[in-house]
C-alpha atoms as a PDB file:
ATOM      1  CA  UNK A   1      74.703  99.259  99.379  1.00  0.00           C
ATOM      2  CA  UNK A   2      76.570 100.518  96.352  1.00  0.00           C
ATOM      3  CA  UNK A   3      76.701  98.900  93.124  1.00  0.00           C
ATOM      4  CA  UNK A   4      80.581  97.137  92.888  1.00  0.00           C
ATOM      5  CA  UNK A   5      80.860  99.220  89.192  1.00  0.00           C
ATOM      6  CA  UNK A   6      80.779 102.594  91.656  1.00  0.00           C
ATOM      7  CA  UNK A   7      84.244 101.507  93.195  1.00  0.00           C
ATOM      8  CA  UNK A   8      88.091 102.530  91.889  1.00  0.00           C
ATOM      9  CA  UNK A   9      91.182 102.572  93.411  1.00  0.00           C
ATOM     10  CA  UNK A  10      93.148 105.385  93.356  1.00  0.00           C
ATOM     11  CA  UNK A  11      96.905 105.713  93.487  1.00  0.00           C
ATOM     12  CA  UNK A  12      98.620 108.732  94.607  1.00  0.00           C
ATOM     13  CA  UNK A  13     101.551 110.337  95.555  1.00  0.00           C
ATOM     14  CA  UNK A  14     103.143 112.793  97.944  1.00  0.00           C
ATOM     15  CA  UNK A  15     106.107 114.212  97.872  1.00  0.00           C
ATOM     16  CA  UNK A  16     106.453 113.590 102.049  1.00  0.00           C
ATOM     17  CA  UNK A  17     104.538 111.750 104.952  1.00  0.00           C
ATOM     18  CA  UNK A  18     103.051 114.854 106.400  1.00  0.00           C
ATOM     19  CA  UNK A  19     101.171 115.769 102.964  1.00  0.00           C
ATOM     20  CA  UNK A  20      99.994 112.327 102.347  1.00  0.00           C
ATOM     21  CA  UNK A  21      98.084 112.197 105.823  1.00  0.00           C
ATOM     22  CA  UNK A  22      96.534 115.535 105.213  1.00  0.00           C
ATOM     23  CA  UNK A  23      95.618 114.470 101.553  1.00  0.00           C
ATOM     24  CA  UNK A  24      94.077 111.380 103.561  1.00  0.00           C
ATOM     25  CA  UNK A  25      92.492 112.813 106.333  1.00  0.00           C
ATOM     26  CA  UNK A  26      90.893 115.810 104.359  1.00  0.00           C
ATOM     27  CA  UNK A  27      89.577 113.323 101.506  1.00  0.00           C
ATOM     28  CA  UNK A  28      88.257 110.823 104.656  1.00  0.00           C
ATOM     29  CA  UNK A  29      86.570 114.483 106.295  1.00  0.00           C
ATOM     30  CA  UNK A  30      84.683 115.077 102.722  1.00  0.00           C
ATOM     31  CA  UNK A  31      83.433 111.386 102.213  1.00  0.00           C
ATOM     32  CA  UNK A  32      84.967 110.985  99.090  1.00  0.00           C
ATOM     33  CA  UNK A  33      86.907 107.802 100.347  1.00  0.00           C
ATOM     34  CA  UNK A  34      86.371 105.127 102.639  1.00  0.00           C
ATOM     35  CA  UNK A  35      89.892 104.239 103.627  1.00  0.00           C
ATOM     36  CA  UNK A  36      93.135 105.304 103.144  1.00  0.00           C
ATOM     37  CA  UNK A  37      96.642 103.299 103.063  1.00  0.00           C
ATOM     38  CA  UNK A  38     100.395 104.808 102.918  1.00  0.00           C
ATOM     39  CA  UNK A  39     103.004 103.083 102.303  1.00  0.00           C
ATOM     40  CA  UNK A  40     106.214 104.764 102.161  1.00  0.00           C
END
């Protein structure tokens, strides 16, 4: 298990729905995150 002091969260933002799942799904495909949420 990872140490809690290794987490963040990380705001971001897209210009339109479309980019914000790709930025999602391609960060998801590379492991860097463990879940994403948009809100719109």
């Amino acid at each position: 298990m990872i140490a809690p002091e290794n987490f963040a969260v990380i705001l971001v933002t897209a210009p339109d729905i479309d980019l914000a799942r790709r930025l999602a799904k391609a960060a998801l495909e590379a492991k860097l995150i463990a879940c994403a949420n948009i809100v719109p």
